[in-house]
C-alpha atoms as a PDB file:
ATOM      1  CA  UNK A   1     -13.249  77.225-140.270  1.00  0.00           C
ATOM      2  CA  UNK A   2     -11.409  74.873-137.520  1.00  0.00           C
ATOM      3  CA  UNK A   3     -13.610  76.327-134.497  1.00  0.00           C
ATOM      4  CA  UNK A   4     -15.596  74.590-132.610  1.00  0.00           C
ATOM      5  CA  UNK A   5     -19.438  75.565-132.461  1.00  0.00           C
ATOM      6  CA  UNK A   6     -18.738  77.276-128.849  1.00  0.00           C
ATOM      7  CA  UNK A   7     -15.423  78.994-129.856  1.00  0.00           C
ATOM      8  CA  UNK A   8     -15.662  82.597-131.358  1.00  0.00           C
ATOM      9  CA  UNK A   9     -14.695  82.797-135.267  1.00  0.00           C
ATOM     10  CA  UNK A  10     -12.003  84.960-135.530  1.00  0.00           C
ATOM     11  CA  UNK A  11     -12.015  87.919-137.959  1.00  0.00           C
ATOM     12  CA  UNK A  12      -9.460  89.991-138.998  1.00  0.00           C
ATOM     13  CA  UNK A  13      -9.726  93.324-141.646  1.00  0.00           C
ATOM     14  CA  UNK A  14      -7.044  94.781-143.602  1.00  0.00           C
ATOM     15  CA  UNK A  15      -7.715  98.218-144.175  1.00  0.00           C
ATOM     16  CA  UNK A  16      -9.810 100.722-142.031  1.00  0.00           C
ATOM     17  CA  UNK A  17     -11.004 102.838-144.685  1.00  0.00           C
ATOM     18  CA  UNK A  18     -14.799 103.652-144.946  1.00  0.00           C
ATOM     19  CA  UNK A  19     -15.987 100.199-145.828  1.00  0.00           C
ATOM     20  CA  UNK A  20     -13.550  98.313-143.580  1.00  0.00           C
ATOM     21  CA  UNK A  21     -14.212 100.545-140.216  1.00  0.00           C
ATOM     22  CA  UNK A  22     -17.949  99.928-140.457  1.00  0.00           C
ATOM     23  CA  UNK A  23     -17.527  96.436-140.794  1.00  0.00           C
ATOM     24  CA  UNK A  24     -15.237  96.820-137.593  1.00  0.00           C
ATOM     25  CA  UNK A  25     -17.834  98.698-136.105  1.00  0.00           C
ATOM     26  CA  UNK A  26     -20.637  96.605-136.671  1.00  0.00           C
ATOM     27  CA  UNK A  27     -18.355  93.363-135.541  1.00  0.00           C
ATOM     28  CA  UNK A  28     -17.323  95.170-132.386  1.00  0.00           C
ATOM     29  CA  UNK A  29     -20.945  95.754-131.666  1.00  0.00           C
ATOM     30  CA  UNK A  30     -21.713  91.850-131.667  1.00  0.00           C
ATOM     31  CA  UNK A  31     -23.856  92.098-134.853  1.00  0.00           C
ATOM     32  CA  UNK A  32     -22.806  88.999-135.638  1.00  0.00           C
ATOM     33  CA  UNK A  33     -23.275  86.038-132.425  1.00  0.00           C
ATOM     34  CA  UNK A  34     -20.108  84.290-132.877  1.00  0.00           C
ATOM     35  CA  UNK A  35     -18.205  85.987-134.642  1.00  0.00           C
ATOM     36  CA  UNK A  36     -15.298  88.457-133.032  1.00  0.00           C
ATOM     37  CA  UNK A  37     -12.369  90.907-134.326  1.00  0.00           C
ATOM     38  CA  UNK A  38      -9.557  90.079-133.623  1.00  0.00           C
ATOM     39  CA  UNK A  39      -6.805  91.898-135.549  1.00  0.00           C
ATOM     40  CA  UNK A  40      -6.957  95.069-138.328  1.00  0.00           C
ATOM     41  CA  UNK A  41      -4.605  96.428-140.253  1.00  0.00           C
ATOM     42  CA  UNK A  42      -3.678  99.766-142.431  1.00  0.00           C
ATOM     43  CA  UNK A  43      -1.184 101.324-143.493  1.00  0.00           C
ATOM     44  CA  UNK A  44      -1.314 104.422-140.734  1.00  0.00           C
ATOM     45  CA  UNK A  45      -1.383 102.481-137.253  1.00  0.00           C
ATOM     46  CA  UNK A  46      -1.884 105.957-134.771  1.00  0.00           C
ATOM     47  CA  UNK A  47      -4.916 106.769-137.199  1.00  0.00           C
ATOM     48  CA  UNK A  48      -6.090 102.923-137.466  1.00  0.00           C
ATOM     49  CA  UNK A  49      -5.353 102.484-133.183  1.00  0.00           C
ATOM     50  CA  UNK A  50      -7.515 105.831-132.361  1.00  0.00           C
ATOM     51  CA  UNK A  51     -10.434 104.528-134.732  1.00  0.00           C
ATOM     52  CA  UNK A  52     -11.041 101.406-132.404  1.00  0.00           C
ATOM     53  CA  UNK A  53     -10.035 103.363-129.183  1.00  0.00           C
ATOM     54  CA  UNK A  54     -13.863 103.312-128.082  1.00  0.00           C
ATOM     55  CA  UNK A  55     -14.210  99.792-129.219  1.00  0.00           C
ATOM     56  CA  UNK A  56     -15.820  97.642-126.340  1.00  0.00           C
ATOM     57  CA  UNK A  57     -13.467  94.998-127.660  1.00  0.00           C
ATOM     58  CA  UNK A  58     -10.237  96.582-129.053  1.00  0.00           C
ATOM     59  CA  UNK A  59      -8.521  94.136-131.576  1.00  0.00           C
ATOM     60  CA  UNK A  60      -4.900  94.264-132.334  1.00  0.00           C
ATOM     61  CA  UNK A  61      -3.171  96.510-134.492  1.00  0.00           C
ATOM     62  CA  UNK A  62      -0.735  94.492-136.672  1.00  0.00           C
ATOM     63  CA  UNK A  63       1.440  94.523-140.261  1.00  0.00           C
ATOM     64  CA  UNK A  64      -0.092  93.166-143.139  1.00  0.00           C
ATOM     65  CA  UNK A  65       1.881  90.467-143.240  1.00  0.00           C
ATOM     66  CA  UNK A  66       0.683  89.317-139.664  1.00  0.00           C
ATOM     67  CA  UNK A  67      -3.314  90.138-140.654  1.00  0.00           C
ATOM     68  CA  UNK A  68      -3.840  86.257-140.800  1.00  0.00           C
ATOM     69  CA  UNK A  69      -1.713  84.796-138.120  1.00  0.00           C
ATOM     70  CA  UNK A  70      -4.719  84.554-135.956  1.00  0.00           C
ATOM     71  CA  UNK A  71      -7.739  84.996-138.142  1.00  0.00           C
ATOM     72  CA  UNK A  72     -10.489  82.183-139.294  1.00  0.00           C
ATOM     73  CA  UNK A  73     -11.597  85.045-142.176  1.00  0.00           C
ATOM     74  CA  UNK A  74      -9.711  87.601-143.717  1.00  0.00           C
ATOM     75  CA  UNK A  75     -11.317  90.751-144.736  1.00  0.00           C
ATOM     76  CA  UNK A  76      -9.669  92.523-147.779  1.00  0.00           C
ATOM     77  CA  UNK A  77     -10.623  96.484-147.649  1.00  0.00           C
ATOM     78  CA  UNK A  78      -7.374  97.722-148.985  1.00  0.00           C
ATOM     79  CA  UNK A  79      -6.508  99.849-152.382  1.00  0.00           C
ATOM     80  CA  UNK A  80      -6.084  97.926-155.240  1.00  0.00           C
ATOM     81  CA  UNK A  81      -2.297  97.760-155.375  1.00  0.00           C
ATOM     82  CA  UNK A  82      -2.187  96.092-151.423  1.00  0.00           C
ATOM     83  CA  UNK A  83      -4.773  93.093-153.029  1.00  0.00           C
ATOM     84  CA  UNK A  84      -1.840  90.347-153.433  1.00  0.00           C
ATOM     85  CA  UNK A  85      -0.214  91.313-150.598  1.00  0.00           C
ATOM     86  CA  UNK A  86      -3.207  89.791-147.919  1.00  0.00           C
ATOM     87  CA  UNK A  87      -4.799  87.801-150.621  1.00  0.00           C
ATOM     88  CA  UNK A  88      -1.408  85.496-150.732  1.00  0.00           C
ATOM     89  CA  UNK A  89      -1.238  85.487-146.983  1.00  0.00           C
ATOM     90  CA  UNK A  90      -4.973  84.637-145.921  1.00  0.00           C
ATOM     91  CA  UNK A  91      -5.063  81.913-148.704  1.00  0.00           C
ATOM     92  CA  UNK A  92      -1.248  80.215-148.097  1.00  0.00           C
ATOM     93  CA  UNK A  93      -2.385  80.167-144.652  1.00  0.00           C
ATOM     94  CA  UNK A  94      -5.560  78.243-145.660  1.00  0.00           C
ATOM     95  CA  UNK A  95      -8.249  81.099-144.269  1.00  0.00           C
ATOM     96  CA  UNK A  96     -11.489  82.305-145.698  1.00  0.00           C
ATOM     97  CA  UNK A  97     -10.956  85.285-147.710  1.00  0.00           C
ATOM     98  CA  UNK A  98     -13.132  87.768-148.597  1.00  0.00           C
ATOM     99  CA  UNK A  99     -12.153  90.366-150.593  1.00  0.00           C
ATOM    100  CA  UNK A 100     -13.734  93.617-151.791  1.00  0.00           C
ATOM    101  CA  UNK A 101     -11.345  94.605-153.959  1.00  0.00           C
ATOM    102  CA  UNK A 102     -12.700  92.074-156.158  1.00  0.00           C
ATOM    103  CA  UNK A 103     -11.058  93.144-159.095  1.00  0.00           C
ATOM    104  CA  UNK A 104      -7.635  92.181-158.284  1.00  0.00           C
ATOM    105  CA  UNK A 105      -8.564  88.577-158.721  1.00  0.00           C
ATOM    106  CA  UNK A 106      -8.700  89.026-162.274  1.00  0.00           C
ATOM    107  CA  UNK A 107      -5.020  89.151-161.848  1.00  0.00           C
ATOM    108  CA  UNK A 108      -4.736  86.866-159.904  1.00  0.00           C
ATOM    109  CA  UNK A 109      -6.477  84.121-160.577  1.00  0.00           C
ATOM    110  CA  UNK A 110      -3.787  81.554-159.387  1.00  0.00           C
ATOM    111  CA  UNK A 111      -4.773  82.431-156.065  1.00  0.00           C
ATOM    112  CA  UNK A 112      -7.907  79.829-156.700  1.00  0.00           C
ATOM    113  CA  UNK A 113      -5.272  77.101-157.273  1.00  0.00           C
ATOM    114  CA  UNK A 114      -3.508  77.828-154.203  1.00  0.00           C
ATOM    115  CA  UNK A 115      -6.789  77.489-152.064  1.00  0.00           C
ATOM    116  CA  UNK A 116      -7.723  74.827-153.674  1.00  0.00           C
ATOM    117  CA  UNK A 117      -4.059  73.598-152.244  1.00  0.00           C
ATOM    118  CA  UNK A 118      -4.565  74.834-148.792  1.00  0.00           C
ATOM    119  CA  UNK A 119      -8.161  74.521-147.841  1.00  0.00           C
ATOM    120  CA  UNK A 120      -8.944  78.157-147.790  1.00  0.00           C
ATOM    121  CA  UNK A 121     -12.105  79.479-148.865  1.00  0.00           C
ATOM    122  CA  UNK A 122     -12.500  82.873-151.402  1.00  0.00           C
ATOM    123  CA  UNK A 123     -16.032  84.393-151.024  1.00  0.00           C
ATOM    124  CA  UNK A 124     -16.970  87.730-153.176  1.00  0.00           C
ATOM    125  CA  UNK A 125     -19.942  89.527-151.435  1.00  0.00           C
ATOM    126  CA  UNK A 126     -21.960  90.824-153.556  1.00  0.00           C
ATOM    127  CA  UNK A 127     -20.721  94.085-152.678  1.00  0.00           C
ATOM    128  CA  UNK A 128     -22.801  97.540-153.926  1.00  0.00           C
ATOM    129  CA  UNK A 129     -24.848  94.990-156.588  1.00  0.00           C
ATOM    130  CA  UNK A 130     -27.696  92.408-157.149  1.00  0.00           C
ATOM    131  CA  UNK A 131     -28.782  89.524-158.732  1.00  0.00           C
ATOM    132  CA  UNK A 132     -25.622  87.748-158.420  1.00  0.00           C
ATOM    133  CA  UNK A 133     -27.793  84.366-157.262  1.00  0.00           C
ATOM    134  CA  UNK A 134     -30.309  84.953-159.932  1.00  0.00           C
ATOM    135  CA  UNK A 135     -26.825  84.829-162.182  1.00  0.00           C
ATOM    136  CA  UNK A 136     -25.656  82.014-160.684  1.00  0.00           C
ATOM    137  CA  UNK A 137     -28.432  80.112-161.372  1.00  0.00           C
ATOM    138  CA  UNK A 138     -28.620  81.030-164.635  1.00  0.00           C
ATOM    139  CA  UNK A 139     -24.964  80.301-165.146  1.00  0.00           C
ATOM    140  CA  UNK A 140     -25.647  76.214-164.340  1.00  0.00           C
ATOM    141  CA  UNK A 141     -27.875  76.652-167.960  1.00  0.00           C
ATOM    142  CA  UNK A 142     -26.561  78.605-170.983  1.00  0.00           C
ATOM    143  CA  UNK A 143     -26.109  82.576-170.976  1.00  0.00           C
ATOM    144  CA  UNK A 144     -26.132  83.960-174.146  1.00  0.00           C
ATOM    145  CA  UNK A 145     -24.576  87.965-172.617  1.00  0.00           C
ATOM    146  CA  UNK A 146     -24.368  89.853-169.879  1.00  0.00           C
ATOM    147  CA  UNK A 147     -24.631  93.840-169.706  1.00  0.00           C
ATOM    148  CA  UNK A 148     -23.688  96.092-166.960  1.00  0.00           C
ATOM    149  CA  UNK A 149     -24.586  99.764-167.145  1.00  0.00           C
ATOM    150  CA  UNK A 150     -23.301 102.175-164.240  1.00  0.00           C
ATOM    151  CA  UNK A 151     -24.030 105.448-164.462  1.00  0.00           C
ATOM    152  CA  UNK A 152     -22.190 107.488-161.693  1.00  0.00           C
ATOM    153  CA  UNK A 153     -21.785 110.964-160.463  1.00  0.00           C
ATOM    154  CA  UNK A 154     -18.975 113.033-162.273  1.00  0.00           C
ATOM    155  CA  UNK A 155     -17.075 113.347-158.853  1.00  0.00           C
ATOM    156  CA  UNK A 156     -17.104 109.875-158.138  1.00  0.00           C
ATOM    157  CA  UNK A 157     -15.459 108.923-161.561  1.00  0.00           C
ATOM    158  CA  UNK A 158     -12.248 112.021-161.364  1.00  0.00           C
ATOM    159  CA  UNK A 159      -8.877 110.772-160.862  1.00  0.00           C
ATOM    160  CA  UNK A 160     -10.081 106.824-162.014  1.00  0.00           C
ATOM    161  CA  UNK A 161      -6.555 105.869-164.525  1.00  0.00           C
ATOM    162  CA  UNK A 162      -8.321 105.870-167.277  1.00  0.00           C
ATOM    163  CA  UNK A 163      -9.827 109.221-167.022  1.00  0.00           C
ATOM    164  CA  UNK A 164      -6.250 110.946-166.059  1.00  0.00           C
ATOM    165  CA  UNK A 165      -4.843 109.149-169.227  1.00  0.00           C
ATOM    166  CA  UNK A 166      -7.247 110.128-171.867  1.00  0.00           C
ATOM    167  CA  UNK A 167      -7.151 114.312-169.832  1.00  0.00           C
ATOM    168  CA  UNK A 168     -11.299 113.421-169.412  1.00  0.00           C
ATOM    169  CA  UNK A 169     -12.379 117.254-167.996  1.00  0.00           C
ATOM    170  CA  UNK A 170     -15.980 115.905-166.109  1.00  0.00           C
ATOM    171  CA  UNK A 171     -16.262 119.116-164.371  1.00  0.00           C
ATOM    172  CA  UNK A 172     -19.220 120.922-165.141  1.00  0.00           C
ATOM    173  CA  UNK A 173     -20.490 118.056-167.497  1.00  0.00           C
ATOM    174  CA  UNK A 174     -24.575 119.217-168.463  1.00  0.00           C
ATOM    175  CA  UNK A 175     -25.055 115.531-170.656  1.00  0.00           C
ATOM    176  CA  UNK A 176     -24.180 111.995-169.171  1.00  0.00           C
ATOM    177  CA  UNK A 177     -20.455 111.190-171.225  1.00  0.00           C
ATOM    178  CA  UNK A 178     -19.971 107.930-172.029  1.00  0.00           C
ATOM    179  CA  UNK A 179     -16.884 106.654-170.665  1.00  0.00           C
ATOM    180  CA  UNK A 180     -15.810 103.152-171.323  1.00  0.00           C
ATOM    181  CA  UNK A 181     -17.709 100.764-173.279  1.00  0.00           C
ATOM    182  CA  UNK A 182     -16.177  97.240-173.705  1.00  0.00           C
ATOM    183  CA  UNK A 183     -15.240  93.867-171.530  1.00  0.00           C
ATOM    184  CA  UNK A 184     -14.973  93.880-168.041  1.00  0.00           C
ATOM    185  CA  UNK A 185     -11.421  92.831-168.130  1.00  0.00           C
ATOM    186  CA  UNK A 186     -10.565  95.461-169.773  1.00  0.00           C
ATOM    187  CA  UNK A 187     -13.140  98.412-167.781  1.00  0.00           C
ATOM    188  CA  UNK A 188     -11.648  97.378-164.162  1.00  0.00           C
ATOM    189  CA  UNK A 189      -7.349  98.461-165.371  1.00  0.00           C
ATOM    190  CA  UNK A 190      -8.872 101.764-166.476  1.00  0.00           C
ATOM    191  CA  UNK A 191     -11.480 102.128-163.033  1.00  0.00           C
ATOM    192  CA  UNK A 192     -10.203  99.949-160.198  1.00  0.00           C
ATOM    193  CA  UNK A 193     -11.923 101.609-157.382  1.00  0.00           C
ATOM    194  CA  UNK A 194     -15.156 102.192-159.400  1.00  0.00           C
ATOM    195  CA  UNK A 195     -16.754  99.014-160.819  1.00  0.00           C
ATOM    196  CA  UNK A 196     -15.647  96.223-159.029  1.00  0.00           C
ATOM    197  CA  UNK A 197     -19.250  95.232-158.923  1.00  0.00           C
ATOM    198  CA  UNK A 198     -18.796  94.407-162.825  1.00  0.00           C
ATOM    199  CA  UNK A 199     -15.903  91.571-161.995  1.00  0.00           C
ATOM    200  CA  UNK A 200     -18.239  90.606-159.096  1.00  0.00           C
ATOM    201  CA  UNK A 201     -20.863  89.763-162.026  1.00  0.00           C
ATOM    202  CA  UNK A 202     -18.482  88.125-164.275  1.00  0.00           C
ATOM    203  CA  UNK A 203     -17.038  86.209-162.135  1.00  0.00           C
ATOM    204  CA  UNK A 204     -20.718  84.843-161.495  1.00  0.00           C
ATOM    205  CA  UNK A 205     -21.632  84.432-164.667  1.00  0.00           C
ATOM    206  CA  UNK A 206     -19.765  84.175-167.946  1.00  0.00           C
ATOM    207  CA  UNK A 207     -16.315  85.496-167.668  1.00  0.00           C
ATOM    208  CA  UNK A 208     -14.778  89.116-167.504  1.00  0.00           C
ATOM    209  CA  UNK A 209     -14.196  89.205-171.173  1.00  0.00           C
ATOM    210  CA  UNK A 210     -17.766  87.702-172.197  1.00  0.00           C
ATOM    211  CA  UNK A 211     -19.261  90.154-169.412  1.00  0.00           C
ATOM    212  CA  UNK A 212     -19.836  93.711-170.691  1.00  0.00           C
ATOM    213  CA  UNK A 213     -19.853  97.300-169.086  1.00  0.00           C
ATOM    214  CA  UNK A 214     -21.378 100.755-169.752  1.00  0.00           C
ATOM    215  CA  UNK A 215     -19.564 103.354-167.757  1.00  0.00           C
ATOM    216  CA  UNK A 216     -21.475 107.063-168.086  1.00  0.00           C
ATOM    217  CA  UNK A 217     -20.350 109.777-166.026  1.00  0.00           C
ATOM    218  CA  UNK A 218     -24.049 111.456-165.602  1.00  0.00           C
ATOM    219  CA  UNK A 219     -24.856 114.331-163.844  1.00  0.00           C
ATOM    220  CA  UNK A 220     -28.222 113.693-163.297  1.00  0.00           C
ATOM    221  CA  UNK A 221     -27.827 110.860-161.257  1.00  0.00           C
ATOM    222  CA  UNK A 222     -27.250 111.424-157.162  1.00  0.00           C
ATOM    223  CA  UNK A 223     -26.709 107.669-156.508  1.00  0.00           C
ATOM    224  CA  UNK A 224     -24.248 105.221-158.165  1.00  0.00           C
ATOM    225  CA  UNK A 225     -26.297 103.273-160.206  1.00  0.00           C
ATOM    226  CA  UNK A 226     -26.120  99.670-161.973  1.00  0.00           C
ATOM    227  CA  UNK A 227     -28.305  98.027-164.188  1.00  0.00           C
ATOM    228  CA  UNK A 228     -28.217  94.250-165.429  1.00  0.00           C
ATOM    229  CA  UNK A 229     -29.364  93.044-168.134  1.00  0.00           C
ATOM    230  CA  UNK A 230     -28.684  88.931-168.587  1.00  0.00           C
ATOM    231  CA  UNK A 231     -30.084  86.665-171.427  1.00  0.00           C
ATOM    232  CA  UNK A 232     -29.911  83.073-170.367  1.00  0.00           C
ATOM    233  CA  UNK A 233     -32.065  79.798-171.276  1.00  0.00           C
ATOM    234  CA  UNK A 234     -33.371  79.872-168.194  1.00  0.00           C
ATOM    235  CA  UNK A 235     -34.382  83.470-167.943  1.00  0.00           C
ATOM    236  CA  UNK A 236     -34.037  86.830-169.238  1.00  0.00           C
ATOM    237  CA  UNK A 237     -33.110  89.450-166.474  1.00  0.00           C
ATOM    238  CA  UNK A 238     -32.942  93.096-166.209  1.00  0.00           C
ATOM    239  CA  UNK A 239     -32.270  94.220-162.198  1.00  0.00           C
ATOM    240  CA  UNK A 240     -31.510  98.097-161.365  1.00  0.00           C
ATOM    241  CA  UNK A 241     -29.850  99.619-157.895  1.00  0.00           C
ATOM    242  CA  UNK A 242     -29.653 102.850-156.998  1.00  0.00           C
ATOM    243  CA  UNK A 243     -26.696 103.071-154.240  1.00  0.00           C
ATOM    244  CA  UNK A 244     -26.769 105.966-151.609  1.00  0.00           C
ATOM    245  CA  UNK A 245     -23.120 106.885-151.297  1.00  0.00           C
ATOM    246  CA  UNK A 246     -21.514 107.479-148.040  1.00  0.00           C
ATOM    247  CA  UNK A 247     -20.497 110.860-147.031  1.00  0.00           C
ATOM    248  CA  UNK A 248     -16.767 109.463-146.495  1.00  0.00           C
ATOM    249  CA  UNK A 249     -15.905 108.160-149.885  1.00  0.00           C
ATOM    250  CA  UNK A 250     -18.167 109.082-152.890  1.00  0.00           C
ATOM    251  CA  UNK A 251     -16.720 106.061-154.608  1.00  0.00           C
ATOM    252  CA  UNK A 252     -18.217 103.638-151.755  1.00  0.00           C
ATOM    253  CA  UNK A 253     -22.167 102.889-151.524  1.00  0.00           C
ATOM    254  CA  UNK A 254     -23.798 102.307-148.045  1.00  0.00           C
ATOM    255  CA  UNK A 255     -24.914  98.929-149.116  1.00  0.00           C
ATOM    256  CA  UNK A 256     -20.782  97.406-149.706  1.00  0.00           C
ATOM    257  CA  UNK A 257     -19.517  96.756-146.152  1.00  0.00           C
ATOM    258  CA  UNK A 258     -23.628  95.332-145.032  1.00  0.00           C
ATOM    259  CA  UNK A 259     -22.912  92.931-148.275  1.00  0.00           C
ATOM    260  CA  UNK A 260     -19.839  92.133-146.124  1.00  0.00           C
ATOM    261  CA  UNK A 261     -21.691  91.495-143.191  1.00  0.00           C
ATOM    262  CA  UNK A 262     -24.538  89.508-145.058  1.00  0.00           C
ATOM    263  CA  UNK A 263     -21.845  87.469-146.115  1.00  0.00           C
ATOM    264  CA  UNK A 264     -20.379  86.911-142.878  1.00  0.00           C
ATOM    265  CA  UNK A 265     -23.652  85.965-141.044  1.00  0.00           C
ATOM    266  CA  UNK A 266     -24.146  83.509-143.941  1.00  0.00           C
ATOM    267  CA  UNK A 267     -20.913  81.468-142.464  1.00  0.00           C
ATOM    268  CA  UNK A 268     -22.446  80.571-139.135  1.00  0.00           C
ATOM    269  CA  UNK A 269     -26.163  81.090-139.511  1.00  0.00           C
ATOM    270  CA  UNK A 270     -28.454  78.129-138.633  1.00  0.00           C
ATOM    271  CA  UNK A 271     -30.661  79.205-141.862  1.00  0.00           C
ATOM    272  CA  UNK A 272     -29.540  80.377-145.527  1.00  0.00           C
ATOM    273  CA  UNK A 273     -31.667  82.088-147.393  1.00  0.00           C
ATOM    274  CA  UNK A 274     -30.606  82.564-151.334  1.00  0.00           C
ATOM    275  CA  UNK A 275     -28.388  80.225-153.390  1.00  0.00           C
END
């Protein structure tokens, strides 16, 4: 960030769905001291321009192409198939990033080159997960694997590509069905919206093709649920969340867009807590 300590950071958000108009909310509200929104994007502007009409601070409404013009970070809330299209701009511009559509960097992972060309910074929040320090750490040793098992609500999991593909009926389901077994490389082309947490941790620890995921469709679960289980030399780990969806998006846990803001207050905080 080129600010000086008593100029305001500048954050912009592409995409005003349910994780990217809290975190426009919660800016707008001065959660943050320092920080202040000043452009959003999506890809309806009359719905995105009466969703910040009440905003004490209105930001400006602009293409995605212009999301980074004025921005010190660039927050990525967008489906997956928009990822490249900020993710190229913030970074050849030399911004901070931060993107929760994590998964698209698996694509993409060029775009690490180019910041490391332009000065800009990527930083993955941890999103609707934990552990990812504890992972970290252990990462600077020797992992031997790395598990991941969500277990979701049916109705959070219909319509995901791989389900349409493979005609998956989890209507009325009475047993948790086992959806996807296998590397997270291959998990996040078949559920792009649903487990970017997984990339999150392999990107943290040993790779997305060392890095392996469970996916259950399980109708006796009520929350989206991960569970980690990591052998290292260091330590062996096994860390559980149970996410409380929002009432927008069943896909989206309450706890993604404050891992946003977590990570934002980490950028001009006097004290860091967690490596």
């Amino acid at each position: 960030m080129n600010a000086r300590p008593s100029d305001p950071v500048l954050v912009s958000i592409a995409g005003l769905g349910t994780i990217g108009l809290e975190i426009a909310k919660r800016l707008d509200a001065g959660e943050i001291a320092g920080l202040s929104l000043c452009a959003v994007s999506a890809r309806d502007f009359d719905k995105a321009a009466k969703n910040i009409a009440d905003f004490e601070n209105s930001p400006s409404v602009v293409p995605l192409d212009e999301i980074a013009d004025t921005a010190d970070i660039v927050i990525e809330c967008l489906p997956p198939s928009l990822f490249t299209s900020v993710a190229s701009i913030a970074i050849g511009k030399g911004r901070i990033f931060m993107p929760l559509t994590v998964g698209g960097l698996l694509e993409h992972m060029d775009l690490v080159d180019q910041a490391r060309s332009t000065g800009a910074r990527i930083i993955v929040p941890t999103g609707a997960l934990l552990g990812l320090d504890a992972v970290r750490a252990a990462a600077e040793g020797e992992i031997e694997s790395v598990r991941i098992v969500t277990r979701k609500p049916p109705d959070s999991l219909i319509g995901a590509p791989l389900v349409s593909q493979k005609n998956i009926s989890l209507e009325g389901l009475d047993s948790p069905k086992l959806l996807f077994d296998g590397p997270v490389r291959e998990a996040i082309q078949g559920f792009p919206a649903n487990v970017n947490v997984a990339v999150a941790l392999s990107l943290a620890g040993i790779g997305p093709d060392k890095t392996h995921i469970e996916i259950w469709a399980d109708p006796a679960v009520e929350r989206n649920t991960h569970t980690i289980h990591v052998v290292a030399d260091s330590a062996h780990l096994t860390m559980t969340i149970e996410n409380i969806r929002t009432e927008e998006n069943p896909r989206t846990g309450r706890i993604t867009a404050l891992s946003a803001m977590a990570a934002l207050r980490r950028l001009t905080a006097p004290l860091v807590v967690g490596s």
